[in-house]
C-alpha atoms as a PDB file:
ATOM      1  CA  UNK A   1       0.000   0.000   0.000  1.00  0.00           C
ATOM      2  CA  UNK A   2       1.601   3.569  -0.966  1.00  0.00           C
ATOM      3  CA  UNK A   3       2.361   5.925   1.713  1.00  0.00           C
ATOM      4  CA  UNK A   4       0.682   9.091   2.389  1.00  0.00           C
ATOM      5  CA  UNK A   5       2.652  10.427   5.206  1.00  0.00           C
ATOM      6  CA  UNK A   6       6.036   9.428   6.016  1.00  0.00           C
ATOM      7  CA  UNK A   7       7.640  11.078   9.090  1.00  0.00           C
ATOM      8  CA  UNK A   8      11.471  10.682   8.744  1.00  0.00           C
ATOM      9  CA  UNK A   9      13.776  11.496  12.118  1.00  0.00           C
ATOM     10  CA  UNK A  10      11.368  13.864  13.421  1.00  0.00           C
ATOM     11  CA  UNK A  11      12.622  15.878  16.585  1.00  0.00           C
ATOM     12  CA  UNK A  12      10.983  18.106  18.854  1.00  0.00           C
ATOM     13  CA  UNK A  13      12.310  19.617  22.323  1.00  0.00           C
ATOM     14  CA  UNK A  14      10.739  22.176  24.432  1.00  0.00           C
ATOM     15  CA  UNK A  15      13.251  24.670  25.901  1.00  0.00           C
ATOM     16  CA  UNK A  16      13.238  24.720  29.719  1.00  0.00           C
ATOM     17  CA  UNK A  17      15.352  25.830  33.295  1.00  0.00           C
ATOM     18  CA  UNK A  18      16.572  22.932  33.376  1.00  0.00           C
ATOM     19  CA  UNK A  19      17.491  21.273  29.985  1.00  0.00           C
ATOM     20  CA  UNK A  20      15.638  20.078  26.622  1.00  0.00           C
ATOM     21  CA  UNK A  21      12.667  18.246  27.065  1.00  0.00           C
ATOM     22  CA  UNK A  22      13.038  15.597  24.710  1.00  0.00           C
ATOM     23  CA  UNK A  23       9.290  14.875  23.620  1.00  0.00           C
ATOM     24  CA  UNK A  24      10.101  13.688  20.529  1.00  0.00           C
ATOM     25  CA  UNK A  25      13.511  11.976  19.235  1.00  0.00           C
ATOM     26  CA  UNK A  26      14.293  10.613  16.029  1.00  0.00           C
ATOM     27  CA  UNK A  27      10.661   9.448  14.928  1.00  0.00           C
ATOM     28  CA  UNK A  28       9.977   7.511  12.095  1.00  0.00           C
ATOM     29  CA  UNK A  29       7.305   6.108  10.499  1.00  0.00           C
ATOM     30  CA  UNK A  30       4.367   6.005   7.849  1.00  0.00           C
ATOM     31  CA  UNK A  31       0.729   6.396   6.860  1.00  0.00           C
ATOM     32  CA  UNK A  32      -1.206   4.521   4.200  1.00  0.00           C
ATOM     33  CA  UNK A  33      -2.556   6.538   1.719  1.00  0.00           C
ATOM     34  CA  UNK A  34      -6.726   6.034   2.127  1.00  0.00           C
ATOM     35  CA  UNK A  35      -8.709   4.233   4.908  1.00  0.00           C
ATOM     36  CA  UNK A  36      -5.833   3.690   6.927  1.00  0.00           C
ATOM     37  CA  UNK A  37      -5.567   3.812  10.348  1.00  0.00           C
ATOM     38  CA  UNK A  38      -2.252   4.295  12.622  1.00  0.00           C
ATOM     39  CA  UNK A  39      -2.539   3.744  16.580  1.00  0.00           C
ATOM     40  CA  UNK A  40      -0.062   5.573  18.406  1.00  0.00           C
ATOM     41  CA  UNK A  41      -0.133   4.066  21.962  1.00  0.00           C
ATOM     42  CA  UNK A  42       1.179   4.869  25.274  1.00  0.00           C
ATOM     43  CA  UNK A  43       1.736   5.724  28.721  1.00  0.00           C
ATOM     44  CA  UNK A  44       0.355   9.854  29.789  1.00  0.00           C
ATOM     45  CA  UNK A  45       3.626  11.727  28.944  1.00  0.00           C
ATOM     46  CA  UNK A  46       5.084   9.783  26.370  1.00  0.00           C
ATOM     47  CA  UNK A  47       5.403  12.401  23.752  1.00  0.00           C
ATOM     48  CA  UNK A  48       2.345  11.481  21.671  1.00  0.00           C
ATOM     49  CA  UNK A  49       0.583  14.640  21.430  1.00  0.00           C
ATOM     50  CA  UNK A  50       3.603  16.808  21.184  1.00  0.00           C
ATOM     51  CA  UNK A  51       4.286  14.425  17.843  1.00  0.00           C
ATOM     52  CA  UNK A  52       0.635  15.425  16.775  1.00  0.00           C
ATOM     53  CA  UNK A  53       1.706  19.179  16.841  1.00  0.00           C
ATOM     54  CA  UNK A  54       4.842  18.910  15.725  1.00  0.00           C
ATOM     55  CA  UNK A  55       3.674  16.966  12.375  1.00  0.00           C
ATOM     56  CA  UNK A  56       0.824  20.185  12.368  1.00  0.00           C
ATOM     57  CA  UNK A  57       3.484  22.473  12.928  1.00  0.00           C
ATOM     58  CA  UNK A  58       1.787  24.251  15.805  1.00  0.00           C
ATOM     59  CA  UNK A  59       4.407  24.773  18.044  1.00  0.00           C
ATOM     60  CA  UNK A  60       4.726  26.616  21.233  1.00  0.00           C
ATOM     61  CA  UNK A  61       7.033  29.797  21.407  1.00  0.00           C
ATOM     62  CA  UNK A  62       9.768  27.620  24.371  1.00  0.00           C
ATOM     63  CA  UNK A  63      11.112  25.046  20.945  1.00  0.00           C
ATOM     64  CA  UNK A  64      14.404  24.375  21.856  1.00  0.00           C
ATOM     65  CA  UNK A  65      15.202  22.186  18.797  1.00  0.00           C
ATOM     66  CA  UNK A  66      12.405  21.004  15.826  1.00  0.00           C
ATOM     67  CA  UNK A  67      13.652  19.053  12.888  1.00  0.00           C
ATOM     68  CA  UNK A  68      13.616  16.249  10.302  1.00  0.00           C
ATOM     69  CA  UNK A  69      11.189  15.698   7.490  1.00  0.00           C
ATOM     70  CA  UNK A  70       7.378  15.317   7.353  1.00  0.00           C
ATOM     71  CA  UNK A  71       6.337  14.026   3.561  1.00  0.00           C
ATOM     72  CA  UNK A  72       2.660  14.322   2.515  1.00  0.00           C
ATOM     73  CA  UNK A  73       1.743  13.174  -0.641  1.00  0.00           C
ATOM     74  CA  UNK A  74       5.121  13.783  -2.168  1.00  0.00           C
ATOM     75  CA  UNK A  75       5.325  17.400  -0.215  1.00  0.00           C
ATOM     76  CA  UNK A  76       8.137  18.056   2.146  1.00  0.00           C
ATOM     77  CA  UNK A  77       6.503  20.228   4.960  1.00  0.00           C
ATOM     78  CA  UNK A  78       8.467  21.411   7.771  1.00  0.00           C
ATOM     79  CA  UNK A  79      11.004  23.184   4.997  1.00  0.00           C
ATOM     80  CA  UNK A  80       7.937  25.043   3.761  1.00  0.00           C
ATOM     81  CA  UNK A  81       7.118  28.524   3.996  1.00  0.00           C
ATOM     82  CA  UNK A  82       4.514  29.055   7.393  1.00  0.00           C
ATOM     83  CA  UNK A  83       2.258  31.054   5.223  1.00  0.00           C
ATOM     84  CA  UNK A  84       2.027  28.512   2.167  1.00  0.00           C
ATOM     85  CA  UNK A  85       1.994  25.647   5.290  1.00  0.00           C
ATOM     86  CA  UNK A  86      -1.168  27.725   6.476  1.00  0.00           C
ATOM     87  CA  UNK A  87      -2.934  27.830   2.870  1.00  0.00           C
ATOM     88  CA  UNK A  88      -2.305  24.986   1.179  1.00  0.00           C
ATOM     89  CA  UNK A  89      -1.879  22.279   3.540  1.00  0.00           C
ATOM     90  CA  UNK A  90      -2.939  22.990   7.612  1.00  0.00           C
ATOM     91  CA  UNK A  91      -7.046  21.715   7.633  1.00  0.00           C
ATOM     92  CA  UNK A  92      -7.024  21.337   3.619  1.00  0.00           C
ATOM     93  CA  UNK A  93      -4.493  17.792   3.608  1.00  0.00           C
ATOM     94  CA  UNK A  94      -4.136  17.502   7.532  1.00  0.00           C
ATOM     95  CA  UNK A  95      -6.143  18.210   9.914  1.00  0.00           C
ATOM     96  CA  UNK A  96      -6.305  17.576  13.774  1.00  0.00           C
ATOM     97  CA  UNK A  97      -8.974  17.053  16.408  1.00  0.00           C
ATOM     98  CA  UNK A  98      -6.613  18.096  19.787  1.00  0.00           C
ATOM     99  CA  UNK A  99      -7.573  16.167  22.582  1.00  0.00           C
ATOM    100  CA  UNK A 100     -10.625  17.378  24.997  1.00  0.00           C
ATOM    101  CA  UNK A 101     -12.819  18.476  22.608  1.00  0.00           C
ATOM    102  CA  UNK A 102     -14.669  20.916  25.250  1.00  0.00           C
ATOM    103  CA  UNK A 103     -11.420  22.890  25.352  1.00  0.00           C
ATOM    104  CA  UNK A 104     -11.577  23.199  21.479  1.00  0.00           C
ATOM    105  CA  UNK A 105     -14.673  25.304  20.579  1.00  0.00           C
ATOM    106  CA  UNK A 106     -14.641  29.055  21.268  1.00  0.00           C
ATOM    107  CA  UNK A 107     -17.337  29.021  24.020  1.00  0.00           C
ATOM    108  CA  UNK A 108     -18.999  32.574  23.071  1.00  0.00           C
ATOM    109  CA  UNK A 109     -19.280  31.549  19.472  1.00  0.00           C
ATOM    110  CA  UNK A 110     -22.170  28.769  18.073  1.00  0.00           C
ATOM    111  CA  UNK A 111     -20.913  25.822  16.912  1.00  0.00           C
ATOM    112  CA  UNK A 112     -21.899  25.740  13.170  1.00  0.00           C
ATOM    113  CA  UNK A 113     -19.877  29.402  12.574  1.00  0.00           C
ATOM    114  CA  UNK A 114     -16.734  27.633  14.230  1.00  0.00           C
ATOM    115  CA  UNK A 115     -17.425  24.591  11.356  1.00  0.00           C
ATOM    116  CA  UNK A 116     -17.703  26.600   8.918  1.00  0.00           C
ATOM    117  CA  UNK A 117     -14.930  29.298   9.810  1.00  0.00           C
ATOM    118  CA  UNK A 118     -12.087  27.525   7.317  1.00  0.00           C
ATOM    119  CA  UNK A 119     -14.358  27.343   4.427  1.00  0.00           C
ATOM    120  CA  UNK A 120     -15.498  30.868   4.172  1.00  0.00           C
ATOM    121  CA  UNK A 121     -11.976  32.115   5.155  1.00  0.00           C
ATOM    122  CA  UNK A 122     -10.301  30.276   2.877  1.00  0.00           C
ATOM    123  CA  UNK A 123     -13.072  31.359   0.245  1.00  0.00           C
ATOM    124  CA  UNK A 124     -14.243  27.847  -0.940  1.00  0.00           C
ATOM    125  CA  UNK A 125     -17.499  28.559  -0.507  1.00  0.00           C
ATOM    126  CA  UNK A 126     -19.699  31.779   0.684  1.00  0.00           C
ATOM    127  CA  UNK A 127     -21.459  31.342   3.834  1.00  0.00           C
ATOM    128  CA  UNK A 128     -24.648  29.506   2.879  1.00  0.00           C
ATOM    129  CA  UNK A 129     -23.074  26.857   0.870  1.00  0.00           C
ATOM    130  CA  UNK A 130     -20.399  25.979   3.999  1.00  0.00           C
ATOM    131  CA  UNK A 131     -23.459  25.849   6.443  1.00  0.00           C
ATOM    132  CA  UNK A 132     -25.359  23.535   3.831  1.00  0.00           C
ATOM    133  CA  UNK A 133     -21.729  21.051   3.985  1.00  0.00           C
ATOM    134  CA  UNK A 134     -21.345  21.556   7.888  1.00  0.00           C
ATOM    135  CA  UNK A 135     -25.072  20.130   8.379  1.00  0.00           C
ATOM    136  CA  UNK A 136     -24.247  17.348   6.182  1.00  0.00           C
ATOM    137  CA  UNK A 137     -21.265  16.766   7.962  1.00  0.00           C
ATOM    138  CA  UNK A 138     -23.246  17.259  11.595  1.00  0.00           C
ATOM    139  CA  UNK A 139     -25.980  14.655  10.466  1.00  0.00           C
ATOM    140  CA  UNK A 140     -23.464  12.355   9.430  1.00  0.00           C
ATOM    141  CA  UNK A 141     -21.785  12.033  12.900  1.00  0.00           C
ATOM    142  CA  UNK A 142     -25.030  11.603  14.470  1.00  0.00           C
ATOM    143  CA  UNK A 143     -25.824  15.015  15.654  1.00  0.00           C
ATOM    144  CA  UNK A 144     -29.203  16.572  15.148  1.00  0.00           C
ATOM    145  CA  UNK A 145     -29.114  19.676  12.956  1.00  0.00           C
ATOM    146  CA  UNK A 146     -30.172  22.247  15.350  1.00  0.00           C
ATOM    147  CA  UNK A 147     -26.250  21.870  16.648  1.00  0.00           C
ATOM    148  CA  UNK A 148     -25.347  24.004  14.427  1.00  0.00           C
ATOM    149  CA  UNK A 149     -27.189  27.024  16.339  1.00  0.00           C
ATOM    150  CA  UNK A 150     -25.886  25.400  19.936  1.00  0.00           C
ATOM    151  CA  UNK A 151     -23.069  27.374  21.844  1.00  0.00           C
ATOM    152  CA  UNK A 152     -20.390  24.655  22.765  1.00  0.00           C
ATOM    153  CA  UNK A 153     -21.608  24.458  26.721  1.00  0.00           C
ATOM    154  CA  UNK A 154     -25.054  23.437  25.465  1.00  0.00           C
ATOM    155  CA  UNK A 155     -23.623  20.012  24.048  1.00  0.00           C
ATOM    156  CA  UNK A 156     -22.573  16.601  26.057  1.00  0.00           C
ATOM    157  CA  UNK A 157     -18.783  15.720  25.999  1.00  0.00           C
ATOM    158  CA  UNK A 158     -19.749  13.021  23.300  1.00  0.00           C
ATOM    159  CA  UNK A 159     -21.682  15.548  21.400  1.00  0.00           C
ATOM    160  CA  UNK A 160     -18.636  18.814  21.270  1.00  0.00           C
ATOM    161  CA  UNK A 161     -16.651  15.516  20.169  1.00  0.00           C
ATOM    162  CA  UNK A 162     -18.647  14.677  17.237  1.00  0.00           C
ATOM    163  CA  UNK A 163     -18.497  18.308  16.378  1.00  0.00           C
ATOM    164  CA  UNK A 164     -14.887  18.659  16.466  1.00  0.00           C
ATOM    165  CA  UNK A 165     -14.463  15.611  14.055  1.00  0.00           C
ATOM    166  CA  UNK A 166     -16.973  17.517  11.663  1.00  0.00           C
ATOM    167  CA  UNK A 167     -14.768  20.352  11.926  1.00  0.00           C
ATOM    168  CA  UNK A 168     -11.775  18.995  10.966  1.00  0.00           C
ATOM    169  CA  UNK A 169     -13.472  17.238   8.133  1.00  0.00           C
ATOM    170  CA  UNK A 170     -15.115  20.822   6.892  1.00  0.00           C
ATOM    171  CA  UNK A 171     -12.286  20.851   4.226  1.00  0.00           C
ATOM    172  CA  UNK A 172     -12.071  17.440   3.275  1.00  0.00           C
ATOM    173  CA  UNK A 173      -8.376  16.922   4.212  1.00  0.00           C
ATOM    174  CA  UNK A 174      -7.177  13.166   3.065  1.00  0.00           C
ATOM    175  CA  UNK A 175      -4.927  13.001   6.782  1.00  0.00           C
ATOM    176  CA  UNK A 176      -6.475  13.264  10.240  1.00  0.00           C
ATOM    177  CA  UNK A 177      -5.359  13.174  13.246  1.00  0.00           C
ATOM    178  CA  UNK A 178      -7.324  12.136  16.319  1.00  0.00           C
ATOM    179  CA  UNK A 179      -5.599  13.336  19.747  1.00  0.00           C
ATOM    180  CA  UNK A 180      -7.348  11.125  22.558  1.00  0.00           C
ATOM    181  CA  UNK A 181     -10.861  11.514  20.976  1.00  0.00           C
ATOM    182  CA  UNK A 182     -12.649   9.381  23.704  1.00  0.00           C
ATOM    183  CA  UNK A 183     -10.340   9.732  27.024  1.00  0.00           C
ATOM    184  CA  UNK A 184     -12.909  11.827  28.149  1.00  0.00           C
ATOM    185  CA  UNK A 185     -16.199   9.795  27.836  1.00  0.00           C
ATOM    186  CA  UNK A 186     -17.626   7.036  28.798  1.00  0.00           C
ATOM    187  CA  UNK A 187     -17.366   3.436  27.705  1.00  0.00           C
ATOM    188  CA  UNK A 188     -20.709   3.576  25.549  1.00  0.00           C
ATOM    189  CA  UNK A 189     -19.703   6.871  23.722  1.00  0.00           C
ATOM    190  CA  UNK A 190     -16.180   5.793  23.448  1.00  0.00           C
ATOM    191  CA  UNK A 191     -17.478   2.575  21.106  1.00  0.00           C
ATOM    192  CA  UNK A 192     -19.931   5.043  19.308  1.00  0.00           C
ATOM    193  CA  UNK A 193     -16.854   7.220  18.349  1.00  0.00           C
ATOM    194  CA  UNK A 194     -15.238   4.017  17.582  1.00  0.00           C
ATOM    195  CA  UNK A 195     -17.630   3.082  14.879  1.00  0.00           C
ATOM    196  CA  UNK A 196     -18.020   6.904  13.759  1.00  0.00           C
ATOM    197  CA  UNK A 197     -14.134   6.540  12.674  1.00  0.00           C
ATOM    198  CA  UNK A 198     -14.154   3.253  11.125  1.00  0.00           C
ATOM    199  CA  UNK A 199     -17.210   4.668   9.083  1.00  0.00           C
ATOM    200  CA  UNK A 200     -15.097   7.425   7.823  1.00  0.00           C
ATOM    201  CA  UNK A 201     -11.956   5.167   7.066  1.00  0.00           C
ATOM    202  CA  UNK A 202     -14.526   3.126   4.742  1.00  0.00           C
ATOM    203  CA  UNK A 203     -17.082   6.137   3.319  1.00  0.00           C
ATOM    204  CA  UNK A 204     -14.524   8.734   3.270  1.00  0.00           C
ATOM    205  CA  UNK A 205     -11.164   6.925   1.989  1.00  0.00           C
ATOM    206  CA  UNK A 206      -9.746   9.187   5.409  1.00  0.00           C
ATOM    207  CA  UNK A 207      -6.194   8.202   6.677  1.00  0.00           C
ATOM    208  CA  UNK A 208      -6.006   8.511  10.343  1.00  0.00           C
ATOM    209  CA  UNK A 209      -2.984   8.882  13.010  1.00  0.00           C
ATOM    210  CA  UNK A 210      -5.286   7.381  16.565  1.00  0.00           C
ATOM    211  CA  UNK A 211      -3.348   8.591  19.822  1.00  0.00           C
ATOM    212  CA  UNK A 212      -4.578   7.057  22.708  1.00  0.00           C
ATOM    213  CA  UNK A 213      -3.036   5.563  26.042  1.00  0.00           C
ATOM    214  CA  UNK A 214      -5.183   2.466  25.177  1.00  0.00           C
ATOM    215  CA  UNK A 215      -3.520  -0.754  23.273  1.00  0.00           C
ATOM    216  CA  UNK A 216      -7.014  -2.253  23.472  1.00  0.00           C
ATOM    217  CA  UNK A 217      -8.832   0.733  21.882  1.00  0.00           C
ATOM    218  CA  UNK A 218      -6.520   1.109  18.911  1.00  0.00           C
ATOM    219  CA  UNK A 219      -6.687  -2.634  18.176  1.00  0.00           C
ATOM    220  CA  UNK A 220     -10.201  -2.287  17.713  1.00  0.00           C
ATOM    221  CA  UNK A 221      -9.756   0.729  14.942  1.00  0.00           C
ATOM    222  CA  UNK A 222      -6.101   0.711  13.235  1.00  0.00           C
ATOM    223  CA  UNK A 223      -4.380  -1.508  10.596  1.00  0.00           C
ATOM    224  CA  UNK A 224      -0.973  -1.009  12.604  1.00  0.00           C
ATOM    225  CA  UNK A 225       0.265  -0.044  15.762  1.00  0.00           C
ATOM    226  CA  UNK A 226       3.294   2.235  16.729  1.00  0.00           C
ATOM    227  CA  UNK A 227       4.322   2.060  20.454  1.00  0.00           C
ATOM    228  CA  UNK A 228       5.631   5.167  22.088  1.00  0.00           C
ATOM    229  CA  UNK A 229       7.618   5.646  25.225  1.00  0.00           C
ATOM    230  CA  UNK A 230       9.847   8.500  26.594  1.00  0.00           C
ATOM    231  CA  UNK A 231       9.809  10.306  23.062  1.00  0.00           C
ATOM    232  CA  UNK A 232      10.980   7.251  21.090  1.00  0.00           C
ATOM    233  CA  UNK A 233       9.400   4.608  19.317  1.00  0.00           C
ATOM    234  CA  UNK A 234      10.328   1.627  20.318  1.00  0.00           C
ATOM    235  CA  UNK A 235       8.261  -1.032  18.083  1.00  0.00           C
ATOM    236  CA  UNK A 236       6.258  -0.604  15.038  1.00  0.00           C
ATOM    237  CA  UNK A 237       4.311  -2.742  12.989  1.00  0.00           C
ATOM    238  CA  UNK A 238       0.722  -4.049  11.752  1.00  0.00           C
ATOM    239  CA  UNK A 239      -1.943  -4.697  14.211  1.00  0.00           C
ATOM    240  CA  UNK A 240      -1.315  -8.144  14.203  1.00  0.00           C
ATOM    241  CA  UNK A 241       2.060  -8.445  14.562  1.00  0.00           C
ATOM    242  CA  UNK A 242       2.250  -6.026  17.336  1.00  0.00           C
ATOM    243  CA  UNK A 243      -0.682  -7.744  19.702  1.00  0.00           C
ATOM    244  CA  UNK A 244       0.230 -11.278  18.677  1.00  0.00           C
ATOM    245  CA  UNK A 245       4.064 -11.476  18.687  1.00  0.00           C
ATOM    246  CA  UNK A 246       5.272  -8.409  20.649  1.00  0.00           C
ATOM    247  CA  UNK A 247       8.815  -7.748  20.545  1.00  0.00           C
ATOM    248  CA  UNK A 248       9.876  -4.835  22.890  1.00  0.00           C
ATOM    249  CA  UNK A 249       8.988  -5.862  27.003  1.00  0.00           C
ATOM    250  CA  UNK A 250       7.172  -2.362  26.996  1.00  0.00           C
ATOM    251  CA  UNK A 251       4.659  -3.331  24.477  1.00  0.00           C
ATOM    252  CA  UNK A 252       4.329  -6.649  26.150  1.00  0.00           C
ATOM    253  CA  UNK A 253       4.151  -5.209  29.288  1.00  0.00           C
ATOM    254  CA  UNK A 254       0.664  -2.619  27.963  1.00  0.00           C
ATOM    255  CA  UNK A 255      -0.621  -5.986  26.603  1.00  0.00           C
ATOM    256  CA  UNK A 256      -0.533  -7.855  30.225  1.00  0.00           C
ATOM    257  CA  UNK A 257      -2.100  -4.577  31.901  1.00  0.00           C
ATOM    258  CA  UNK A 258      -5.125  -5.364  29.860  1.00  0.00           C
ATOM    259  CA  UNK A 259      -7.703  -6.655  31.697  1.00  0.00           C
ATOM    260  CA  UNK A 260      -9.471 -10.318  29.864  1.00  0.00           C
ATOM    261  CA  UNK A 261     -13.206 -11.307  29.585  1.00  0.00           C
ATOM    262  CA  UNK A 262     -12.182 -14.861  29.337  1.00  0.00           C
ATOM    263  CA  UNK A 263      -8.875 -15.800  31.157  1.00  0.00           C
ATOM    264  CA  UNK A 264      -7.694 -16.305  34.971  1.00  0.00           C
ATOM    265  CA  UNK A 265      -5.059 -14.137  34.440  1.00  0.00           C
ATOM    266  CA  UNK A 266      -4.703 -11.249  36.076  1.00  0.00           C
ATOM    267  CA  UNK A 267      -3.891  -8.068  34.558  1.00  0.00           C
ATOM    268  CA  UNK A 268       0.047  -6.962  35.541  1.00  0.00           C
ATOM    269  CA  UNK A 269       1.021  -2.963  36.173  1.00  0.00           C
ATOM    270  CA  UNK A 270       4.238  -1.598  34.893  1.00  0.00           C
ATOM    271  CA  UNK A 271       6.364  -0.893  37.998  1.00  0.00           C
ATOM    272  CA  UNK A 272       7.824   2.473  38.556  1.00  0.00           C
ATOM    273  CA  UNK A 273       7.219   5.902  36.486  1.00  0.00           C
ATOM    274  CA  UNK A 274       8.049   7.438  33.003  1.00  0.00           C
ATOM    275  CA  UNK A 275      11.058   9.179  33.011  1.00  0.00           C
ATOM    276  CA  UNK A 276      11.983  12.656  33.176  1.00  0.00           C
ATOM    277  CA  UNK A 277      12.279  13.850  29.451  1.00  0.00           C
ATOM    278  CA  UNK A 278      14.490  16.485  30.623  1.00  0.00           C
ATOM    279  CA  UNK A 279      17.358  14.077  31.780  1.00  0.00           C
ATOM    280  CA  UNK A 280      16.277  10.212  30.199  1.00  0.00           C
ATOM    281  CA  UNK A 281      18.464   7.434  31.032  1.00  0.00           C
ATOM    282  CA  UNK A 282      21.247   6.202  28.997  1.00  0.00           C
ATOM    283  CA  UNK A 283      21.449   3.317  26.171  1.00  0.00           C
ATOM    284  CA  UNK A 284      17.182   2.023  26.886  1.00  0.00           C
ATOM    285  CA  UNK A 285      14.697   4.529  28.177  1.00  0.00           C
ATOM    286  CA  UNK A 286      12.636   1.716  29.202  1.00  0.00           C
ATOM    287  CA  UNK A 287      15.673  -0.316  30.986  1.00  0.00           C
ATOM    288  CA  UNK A 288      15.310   0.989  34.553  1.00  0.00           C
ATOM    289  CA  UNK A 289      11.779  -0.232  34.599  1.00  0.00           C
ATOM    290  CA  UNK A 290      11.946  -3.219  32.525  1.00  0.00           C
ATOM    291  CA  UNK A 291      11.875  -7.183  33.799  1.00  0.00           C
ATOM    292  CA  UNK A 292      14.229  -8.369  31.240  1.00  0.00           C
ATOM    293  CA  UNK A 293      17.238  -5.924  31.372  1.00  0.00           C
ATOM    294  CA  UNK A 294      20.644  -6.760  31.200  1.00  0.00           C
ATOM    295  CA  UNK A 295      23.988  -5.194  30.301  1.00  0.00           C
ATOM    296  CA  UNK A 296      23.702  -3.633  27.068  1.00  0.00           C
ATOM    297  CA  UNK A 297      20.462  -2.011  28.145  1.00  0.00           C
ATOM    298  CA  UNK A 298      21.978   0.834  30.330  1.00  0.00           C
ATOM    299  CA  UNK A 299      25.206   1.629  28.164  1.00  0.00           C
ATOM    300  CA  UNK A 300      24.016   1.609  24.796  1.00  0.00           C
ATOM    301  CA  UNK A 301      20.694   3.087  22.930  1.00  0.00           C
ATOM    302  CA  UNK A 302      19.285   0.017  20.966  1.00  0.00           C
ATOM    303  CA  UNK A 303      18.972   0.507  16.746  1.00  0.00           C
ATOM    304  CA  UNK A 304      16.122  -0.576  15.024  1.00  0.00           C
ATOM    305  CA  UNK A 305      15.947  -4.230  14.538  1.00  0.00           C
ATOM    306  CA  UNK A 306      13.508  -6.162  11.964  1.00  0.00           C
ATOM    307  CA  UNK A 307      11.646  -8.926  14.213  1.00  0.00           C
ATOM    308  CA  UNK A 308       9.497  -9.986  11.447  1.00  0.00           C
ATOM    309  CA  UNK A 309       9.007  -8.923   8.061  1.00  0.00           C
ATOM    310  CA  UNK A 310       7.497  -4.958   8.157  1.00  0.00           C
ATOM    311  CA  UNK A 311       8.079  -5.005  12.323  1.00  0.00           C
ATOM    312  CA  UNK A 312      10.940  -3.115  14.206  1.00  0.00           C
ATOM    313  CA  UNK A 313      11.342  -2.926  17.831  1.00  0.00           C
ATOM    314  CA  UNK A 314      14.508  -1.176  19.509  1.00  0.00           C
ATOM    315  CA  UNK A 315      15.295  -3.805  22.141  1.00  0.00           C
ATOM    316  CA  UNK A 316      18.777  -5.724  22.357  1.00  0.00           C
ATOM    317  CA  UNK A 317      17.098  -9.054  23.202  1.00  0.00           C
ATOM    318  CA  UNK A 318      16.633  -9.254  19.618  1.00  0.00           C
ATOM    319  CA  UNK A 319      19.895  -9.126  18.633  1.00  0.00           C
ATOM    320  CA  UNK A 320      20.842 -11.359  21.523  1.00  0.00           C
ATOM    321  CA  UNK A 321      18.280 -13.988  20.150  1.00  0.00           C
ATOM    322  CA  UNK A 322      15.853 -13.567  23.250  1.00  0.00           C
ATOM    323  CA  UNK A 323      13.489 -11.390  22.072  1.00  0.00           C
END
């Protein structure tokens, strides 16, 4: 399947007192082109959503260091000029819907003119033809159309988030991406946005990058999995290979903390904390907390190995045969 989006060595620190934060280092990887689905999964702090903005380019004024290459559709983006990046490509080929949708919406504006706000700007269509597509688009994620008149505090946390999606489908990009879209909800809503973005992978030929802290949610949605800890990631493959034959012990280790329907086993925490992005440990990020270090681990920052055929995982055990 061709690629849409390839992310090459992507890196993005925040500037602070007390050294870099390293959010995200070195990242790699890529997007099928058309109802495709991505899962980027991990722990709170990882580096997830600051790898969402930095592929949008919205960056915060402390960047301490932002580079690498970000390839859509055969366009090099970070090297482009902000004002072209705004035009041509920010909400037209990517879009995102930022995670906690209620924080999203300008509360003293109605919902429909904050839909429609990049169509009418951007002079694609006057003002009655943009509310005509954001009804459409509000009827097709299951809201009723008098939404469109709502102020943002009038609508359920399930309800701002089917919005938001609308939004950042106003334009019709190809590329979305979805920053937590059902952390906030409950389990019944979470499985209705579930189904909302499988519907669009299949009606709407969408590619989509799905960042959650949930291994269990993104099974249920994306073709492959990327697994993302302390800025890195450290194994990468399709759905598949990642849930049945995990190769890194952190992936392994977000598989046992799920809890199962129909086994005795119980589910197993990871012991101790992410690490301070600011100072992370040498060779490993993940070797002071993982069950199956030894001495390579701490002294030397493991490549990217090929476990299978389209997998990598950054782990030595591979290389020593034990992975």
């Amino acid at each position: 399947m061709t690629s849409l989006l390839d992310v090459r060595d992507l890196t993005f620190h925040y500037a602070d007192r007390a050294g870099p934060v390293r959010a995200v280092d070195n990242v790699s990887f890529s997007l099928a082109s058309g109802g495709s689905a991505l899962g980027l999964v991990g722990e709170s702090g990882s580096g997830k959503s600051s790898l969402a903005l930095a592929i949008m380019r919205m960056l915060p004024t402390n960047v301490a260091r932002y580079d690498g290459e970000v390839w859509l559709d055969g366009q090099e983006l970070l090297g482009m000029a902000e004002n072209r990046f705004r035009q041509e490509i920010r909400w037209r080929k990517l879009a995102l819907v930022p995670q906690g949708a209620q924080n999203g919406f300008n509360p003293v504006l109605r919902v429909g003119e904050q839909i429609i706000e990049p169509l009418v700007v951007s002079g694609a269509a006057g003002k009655r033809e943009a509310r005509a597509r954001a009804q459409e688009l509000l009827a097709y994620v299951g809201l009723p159309a008098d939404v469109y008149l709502r102020y943002p505090h009038e609508l359920s946390g399930g309800m701002k988030q089917r919005a938001m999606i609308a939004a950042a489908l106003i334009l019709e990009p190809p590329v979305v991406i979805m920053d937590e879209p059902t952390s906030a909800l409950d389990a019944s809503v979470q499985t209705q946005i579930t189904n909302l973005l499988k519907r669009l992978k299949q009606d709407m030929n969408l590619a989509i990058i799905f960042i959650t802290h949930d291994i269990a949610l993104a099974s249920d949605l994306c073709d492959d999995l990327a697994v993302v800890y302390a800025g890195e990631i450290v194994e990468i493959g399709s759905a598949e290979q990642v849930l049945l034959h995990p190769s890194h012990p952190y992936t392994q280790r977000l598989l046992a903390s799920i809890p199962r329907l129909h086994s005795d086993t119980l589910p197993q925490f990871i012991p101790g904390a992410p690490p301070d992005l600011r100072e992370p440990p040498a060779g490993c990020r993940f070797h002071p907390r993982c069950p199956l270090v030894f001495e390579p681990c701490a002294q030397k920052s493991p490549p990217a190995f090929e476990p299978a055929d389209g997998q990598m995982a950054r782990c030595w055990l591979i290389e020593d045969g034990s992975g």
